[in-house]
N, C-alpha and C. Protein backbone atom coordinates (compact mmCIF):
# COMPACT_ATOMS: atom_id res chain seq x y z
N UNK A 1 13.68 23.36 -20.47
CA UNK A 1 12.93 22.98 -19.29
C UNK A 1 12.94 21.46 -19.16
N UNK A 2 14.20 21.24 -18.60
CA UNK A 2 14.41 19.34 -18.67
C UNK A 2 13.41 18.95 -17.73
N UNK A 3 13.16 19.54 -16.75
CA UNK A 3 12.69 18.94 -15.91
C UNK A 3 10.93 18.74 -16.15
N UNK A 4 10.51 19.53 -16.22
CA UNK A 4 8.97 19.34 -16.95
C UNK A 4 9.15 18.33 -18.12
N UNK A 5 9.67 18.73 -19.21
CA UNK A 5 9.92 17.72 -20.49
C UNK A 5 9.57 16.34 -19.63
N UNK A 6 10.82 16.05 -18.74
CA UNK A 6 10.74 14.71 -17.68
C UNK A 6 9.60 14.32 -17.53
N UNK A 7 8.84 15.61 -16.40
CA UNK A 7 7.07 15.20 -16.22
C UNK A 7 6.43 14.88 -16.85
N UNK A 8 6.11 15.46 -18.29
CA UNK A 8 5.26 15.24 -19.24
C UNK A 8 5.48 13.92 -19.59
N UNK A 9 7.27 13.51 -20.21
CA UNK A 9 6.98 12.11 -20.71
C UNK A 9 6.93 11.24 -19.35
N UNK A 10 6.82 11.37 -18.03
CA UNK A 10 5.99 10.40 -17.19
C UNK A 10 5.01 10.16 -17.24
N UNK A 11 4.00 11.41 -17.61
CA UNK A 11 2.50 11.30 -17.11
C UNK A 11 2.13 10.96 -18.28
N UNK A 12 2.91 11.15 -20.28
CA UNK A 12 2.71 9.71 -20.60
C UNK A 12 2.73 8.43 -20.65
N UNK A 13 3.72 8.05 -19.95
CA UNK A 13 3.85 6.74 -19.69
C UNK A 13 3.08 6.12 -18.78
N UNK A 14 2.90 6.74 -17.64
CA UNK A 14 1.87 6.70 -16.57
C UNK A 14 0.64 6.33 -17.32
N UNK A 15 0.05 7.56 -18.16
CA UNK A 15 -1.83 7.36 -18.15
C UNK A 15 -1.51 5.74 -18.81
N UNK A 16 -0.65 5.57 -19.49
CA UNK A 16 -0.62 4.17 -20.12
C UNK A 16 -1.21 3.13 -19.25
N UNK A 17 -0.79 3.26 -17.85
CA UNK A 17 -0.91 2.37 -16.84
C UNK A 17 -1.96 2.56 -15.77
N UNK A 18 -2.32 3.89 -16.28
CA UNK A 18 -3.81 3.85 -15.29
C UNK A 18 -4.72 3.26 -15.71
N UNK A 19 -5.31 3.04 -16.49
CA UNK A 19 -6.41 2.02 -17.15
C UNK A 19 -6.47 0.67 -15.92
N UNK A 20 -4.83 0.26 -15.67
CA UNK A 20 -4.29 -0.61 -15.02
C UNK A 20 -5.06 -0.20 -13.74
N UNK A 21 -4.39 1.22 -13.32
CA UNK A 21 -5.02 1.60 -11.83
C UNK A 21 -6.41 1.78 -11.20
N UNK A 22 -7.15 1.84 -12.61
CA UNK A 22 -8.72 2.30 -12.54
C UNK A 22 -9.40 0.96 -12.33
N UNK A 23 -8.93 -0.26 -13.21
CA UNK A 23 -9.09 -1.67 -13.09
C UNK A 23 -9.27 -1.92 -11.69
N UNK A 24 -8.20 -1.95 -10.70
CA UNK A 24 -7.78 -2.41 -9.47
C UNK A 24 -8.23 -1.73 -8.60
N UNK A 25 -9.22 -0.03 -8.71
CA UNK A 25 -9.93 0.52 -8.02
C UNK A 25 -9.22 1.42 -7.10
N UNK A 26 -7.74 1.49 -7.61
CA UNK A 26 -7.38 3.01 -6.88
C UNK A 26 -5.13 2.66 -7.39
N UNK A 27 -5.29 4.26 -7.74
CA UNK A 27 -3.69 4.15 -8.18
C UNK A 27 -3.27 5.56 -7.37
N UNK A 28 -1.96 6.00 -7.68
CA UNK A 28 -0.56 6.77 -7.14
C UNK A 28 -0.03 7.50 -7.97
N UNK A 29 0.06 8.44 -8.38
CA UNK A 29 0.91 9.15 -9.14
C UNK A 29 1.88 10.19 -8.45
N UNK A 30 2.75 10.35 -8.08
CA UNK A 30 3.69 11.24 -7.33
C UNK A 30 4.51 12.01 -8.56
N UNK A 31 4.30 13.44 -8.29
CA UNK A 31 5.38 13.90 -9.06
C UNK A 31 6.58 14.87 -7.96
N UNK A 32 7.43 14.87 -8.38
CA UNK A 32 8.56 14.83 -7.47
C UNK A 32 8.44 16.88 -7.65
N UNK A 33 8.62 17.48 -6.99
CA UNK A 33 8.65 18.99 -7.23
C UNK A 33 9.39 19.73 -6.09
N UNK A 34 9.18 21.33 -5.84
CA UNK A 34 10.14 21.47 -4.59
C UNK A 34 9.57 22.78 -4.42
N UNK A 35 10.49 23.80 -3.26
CA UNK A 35 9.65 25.03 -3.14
C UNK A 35 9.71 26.09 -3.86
N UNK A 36 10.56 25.37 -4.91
CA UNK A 36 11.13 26.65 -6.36
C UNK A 36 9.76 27.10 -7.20
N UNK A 37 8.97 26.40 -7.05
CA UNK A 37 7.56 26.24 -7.42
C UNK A 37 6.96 27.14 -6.92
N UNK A 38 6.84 27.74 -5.53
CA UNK A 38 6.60 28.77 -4.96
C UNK A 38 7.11 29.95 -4.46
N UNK A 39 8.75 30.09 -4.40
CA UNK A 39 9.56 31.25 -4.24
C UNK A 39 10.70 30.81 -5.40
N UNK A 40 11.36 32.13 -5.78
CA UNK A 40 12.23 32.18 -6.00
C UNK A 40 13.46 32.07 -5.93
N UNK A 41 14.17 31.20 -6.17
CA UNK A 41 15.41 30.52 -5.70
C UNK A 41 16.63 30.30 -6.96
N UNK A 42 17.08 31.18 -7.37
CA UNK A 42 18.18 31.97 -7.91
C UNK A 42 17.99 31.34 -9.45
N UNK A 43 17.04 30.93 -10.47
CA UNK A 43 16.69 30.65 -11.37
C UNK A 43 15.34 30.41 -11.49
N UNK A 44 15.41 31.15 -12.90
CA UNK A 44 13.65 30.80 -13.42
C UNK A 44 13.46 30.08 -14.07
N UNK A 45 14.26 29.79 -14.83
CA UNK A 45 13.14 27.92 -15.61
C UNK A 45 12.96 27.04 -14.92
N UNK A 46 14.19 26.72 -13.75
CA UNK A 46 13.78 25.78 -12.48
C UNK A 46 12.71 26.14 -12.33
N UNK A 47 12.19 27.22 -11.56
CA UNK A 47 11.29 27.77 -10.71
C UNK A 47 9.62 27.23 -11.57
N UNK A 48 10.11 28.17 -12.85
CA UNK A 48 9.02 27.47 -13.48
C UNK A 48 8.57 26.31 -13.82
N UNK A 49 9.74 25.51 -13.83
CA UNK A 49 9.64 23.81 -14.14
C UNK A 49 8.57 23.35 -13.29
N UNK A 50 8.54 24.04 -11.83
CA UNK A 50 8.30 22.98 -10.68
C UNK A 50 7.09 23.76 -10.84
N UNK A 51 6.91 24.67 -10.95
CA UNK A 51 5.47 25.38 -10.74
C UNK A 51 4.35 24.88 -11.93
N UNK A 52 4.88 24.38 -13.11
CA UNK A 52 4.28 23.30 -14.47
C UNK A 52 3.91 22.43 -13.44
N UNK A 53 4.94 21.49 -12.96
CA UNK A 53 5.13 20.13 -12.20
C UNK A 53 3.79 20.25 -11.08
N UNK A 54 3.46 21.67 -10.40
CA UNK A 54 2.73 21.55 -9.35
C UNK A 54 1.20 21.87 -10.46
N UNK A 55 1.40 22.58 -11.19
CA UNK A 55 -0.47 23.16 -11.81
C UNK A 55 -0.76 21.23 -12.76
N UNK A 56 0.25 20.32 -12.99
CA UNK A 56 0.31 19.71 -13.73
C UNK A 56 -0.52 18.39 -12.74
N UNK A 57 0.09 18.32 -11.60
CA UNK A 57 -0.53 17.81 -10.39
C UNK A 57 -1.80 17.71 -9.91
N UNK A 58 -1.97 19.63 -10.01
CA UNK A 58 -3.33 19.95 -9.99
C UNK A 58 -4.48 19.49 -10.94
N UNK A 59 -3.96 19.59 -12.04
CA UNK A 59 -5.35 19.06 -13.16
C UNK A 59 -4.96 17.36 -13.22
N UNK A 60 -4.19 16.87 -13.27
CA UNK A 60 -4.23 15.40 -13.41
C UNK A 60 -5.35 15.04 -12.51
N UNK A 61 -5.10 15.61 -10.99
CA UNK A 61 -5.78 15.14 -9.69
C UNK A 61 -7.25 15.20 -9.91
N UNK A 62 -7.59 16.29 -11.02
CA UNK A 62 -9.19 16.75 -11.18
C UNK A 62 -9.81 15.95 -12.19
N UNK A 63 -9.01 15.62 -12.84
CA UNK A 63 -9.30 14.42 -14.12
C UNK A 63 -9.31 12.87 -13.64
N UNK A 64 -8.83 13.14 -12.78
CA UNK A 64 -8.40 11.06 -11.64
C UNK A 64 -9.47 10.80 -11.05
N UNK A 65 -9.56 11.97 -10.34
CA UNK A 65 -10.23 11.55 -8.99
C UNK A 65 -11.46 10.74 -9.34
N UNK A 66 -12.20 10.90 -10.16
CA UNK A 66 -13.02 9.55 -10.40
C UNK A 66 -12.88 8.54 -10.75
N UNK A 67 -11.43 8.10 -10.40
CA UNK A 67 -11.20 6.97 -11.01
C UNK A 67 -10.51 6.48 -10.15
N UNK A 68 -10.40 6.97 -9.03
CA UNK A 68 -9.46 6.68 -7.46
C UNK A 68 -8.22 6.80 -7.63
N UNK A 69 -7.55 7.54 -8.69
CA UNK A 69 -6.09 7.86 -8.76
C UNK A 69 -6.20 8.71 -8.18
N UNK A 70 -4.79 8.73 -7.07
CA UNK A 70 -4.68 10.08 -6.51
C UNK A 70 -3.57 10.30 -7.18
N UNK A 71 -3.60 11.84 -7.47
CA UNK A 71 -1.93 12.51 -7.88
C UNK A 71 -1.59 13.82 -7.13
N UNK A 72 -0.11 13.60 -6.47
CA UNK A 72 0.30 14.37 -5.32
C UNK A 72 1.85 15.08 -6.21
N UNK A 73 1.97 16.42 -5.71
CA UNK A 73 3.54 16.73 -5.58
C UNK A 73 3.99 16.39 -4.70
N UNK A 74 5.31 16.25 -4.18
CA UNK A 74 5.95 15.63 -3.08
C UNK A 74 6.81 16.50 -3.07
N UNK A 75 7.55 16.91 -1.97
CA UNK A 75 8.77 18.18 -1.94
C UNK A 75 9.77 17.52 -0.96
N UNK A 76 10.80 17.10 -1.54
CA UNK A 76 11.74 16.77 -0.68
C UNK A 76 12.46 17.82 0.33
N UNK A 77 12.64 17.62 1.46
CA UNK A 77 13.94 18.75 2.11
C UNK A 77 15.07 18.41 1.25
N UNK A 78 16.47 18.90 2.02
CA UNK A 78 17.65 18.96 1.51
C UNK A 78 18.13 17.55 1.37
N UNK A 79 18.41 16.61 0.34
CA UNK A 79 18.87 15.63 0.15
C UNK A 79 20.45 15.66 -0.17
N UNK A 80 20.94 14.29 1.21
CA UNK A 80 22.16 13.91 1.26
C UNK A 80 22.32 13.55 -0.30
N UNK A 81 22.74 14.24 -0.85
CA UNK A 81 23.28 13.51 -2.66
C UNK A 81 24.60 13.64 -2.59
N UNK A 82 25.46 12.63 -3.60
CA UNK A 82 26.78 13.10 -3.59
C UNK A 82 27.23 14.65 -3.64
N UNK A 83 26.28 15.10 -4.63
CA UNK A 83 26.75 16.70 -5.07
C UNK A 83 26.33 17.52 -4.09
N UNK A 84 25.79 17.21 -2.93
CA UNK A 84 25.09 18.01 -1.96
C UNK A 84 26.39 17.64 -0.67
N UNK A 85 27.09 16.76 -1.13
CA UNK A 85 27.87 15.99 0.47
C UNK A 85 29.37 16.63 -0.26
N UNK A 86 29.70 16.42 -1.54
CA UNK A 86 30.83 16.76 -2.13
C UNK A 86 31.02 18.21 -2.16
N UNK A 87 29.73 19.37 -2.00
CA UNK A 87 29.78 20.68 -2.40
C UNK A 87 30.47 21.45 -0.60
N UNK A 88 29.83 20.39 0.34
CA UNK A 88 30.47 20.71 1.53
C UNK A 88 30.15 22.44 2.56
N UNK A 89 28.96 23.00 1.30
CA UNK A 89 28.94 24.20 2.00
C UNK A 89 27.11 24.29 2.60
N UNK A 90 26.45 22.77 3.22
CA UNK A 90 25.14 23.11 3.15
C UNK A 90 25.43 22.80 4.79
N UNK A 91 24.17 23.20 5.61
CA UNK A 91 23.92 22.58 6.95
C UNK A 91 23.17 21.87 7.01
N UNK A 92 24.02 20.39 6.95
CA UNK A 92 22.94 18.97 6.91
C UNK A 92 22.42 18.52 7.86
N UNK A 93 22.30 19.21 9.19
CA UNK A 93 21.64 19.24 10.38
C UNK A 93 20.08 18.67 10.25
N UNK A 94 19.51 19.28 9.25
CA UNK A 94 17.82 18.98 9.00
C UNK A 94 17.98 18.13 7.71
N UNK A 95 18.80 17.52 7.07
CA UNK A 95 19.12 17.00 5.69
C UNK A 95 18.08 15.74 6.19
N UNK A 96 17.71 14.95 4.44
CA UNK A 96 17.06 14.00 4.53
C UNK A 96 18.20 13.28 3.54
N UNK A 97 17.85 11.60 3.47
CA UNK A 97 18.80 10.84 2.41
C UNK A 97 18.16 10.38 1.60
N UNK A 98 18.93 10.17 0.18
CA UNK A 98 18.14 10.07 -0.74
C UNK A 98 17.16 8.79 -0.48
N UNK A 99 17.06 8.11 0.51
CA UNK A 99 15.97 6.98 0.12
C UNK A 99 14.59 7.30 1.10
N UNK A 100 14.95 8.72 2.40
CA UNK A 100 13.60 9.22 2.84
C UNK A 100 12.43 9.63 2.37
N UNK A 101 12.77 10.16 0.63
CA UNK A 101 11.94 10.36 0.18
C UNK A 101 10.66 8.70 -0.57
N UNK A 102 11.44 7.76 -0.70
CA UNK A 102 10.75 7.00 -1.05
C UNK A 102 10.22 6.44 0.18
N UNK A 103 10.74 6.47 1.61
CA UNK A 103 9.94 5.81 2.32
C UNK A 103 8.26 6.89 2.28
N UNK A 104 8.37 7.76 2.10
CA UNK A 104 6.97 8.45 1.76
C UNK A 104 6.17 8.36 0.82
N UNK A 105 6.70 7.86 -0.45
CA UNK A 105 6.19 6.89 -1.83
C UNK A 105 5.58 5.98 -1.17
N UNK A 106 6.31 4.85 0.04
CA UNK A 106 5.33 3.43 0.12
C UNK A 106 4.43 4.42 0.94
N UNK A 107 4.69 5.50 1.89
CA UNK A 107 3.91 5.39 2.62
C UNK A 107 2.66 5.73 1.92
N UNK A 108 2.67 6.60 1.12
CA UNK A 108 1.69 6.85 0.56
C UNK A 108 0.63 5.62 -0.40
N UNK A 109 1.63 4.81 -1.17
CA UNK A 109 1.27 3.98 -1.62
C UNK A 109 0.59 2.83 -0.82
N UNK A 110 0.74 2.35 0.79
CA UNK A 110 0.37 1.99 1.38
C UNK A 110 -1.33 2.04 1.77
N UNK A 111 -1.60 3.16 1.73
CA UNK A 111 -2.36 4.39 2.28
C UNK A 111 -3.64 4.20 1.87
N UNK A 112 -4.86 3.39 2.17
CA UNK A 112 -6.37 2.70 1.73
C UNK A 112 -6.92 4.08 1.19
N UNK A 113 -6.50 5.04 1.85
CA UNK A 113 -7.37 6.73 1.94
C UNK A 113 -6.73 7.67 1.09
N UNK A 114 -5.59 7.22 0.45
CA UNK A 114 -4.67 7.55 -0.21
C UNK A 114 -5.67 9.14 -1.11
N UNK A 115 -6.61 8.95 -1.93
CA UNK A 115 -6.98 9.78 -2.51
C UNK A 115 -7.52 10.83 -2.08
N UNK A 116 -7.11 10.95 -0.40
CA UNK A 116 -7.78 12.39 0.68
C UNK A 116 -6.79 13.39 0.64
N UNK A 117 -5.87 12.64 -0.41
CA UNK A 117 -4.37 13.95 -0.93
C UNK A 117 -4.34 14.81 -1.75
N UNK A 118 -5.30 13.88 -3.04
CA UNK A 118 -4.85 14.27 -4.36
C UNK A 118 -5.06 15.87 -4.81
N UNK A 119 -4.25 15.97 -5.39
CA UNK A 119 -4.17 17.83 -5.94
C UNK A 119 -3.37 18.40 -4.98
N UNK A 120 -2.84 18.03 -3.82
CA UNK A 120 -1.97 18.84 -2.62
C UNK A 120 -0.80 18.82 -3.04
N UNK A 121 0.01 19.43 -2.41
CA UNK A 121 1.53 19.50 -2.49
C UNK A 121 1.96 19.04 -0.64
N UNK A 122 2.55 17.90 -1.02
CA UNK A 122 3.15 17.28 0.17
C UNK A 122 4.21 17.44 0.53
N UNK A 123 5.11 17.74 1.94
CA UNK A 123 6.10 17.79 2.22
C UNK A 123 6.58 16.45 2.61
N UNK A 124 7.58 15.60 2.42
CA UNK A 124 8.22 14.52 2.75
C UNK A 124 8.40 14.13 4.44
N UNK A 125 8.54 15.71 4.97
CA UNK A 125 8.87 15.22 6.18
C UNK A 125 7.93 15.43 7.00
N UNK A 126 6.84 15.99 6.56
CA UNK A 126 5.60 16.04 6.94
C UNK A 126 4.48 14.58 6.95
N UNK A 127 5.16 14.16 5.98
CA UNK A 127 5.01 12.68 5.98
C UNK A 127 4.96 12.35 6.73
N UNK A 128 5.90 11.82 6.99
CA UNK A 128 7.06 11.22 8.12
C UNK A 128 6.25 11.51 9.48
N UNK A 129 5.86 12.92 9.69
CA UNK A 129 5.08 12.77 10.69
C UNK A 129 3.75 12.15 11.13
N UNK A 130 2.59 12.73 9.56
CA UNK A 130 2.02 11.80 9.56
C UNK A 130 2.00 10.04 9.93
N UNK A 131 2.73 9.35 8.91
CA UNK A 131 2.50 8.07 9.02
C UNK A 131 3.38 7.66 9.74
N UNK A 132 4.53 8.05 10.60
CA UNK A 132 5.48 7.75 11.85
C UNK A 132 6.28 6.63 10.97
N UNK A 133 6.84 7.12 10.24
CA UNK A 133 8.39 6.58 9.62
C UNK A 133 9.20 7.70 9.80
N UNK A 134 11.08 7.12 9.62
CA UNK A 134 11.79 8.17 10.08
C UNK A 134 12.61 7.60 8.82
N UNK A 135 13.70 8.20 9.01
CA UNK A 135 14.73 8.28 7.89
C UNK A 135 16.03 7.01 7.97
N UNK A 136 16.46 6.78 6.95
CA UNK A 136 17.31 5.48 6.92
C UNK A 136 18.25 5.42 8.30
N UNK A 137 18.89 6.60 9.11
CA UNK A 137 19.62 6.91 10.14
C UNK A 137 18.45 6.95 11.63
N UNK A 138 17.30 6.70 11.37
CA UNK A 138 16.40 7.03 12.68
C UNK A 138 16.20 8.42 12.90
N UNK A 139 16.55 9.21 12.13
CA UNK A 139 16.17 10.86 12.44
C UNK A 139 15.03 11.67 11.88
N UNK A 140 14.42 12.09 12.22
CA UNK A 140 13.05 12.44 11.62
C UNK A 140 13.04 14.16 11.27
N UNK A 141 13.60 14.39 10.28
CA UNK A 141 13.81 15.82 9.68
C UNK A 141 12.43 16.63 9.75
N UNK A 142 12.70 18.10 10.29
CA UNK A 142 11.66 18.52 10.45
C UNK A 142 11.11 18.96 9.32
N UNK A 143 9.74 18.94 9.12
CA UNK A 143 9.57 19.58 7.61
C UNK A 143 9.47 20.85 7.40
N UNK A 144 9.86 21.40 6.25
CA UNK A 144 10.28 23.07 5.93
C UNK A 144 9.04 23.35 5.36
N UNK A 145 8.35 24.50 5.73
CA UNK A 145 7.82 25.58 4.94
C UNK A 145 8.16 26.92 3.86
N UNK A 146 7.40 27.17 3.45
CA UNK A 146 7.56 28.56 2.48
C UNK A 146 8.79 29.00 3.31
N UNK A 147 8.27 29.71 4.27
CA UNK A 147 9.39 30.47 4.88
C UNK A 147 10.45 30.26 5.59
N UNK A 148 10.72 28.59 5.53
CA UNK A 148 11.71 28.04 6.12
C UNK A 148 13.33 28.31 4.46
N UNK A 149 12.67 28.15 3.37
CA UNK A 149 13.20 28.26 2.04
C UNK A 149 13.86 29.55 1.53
């Protein structure tokens, strides 16, 4: 389970630095996750990875919140990646690029109210609608649901 392993040693390295965030009266924690977390999508340790990644979200957020850390999952749509542009068989019609997802990092990080998130699972392009940023090309991908997946 690489991908949890990943999480865990973030959110050690992280609490390292919240002390930092609690100091300054409000921090960010994003963990990156997707909708494998909630349906099934042709593997289970993925699936389970992200579903750790989302309950992992959940209790950080319940342990923060008095301390003005917010901690969010974030769910990217389909990202332009090489292996996603090289595989040649996706419809990148609704695709996002890999740097849409960070414009939703500042946005969030931006964000005075930031901690009216914490414990949710965010969609990226839902973002986007929210705080009216669009994607490195000007296109504003619609955001997917459960049943869009």
């Amino acid at each position: 389970m690489t991908a949890l392993n990943g999480a865990c040693a973030l959110v050690t390295g992280a609490s390292r630095g919240v002390g930092h965030g609690i100091a300054q009266g409000l921090g960010l924690i994003v963990n990156v996750s997707q909708w494998a977390a909630q349906k099934y999508q042709g593997n289970v340790i993925y699936g389970v990875s992200k579903a750790a990644t989302d309950k992992l979200t959940a209790d950080m957020a319940v342990e923060l919140r008095d301390h003005d850390v917010a901690v969010v999952s974030l769910y990217p749509g389909l990202v332009r990646t090489e292996a996603v542009l090289a595989a040649g068989v996706f419809d990148l019609g609704n695709s996002e690029s890999p740097e849409f997802i960070g414009r939703a990092v500042a946005a969030l990080a931006g964000d005075q109210d930031v901690c009216r998130w914490t414990g949710q699972v965010l969609v990226a392009a839902a973002l986007a609608e929210h705080y009216g940023f669009t994607d490195i090309d000007g296109r504003s991908p619609r955001p997917l649901t459960l049943t869009d997946v």
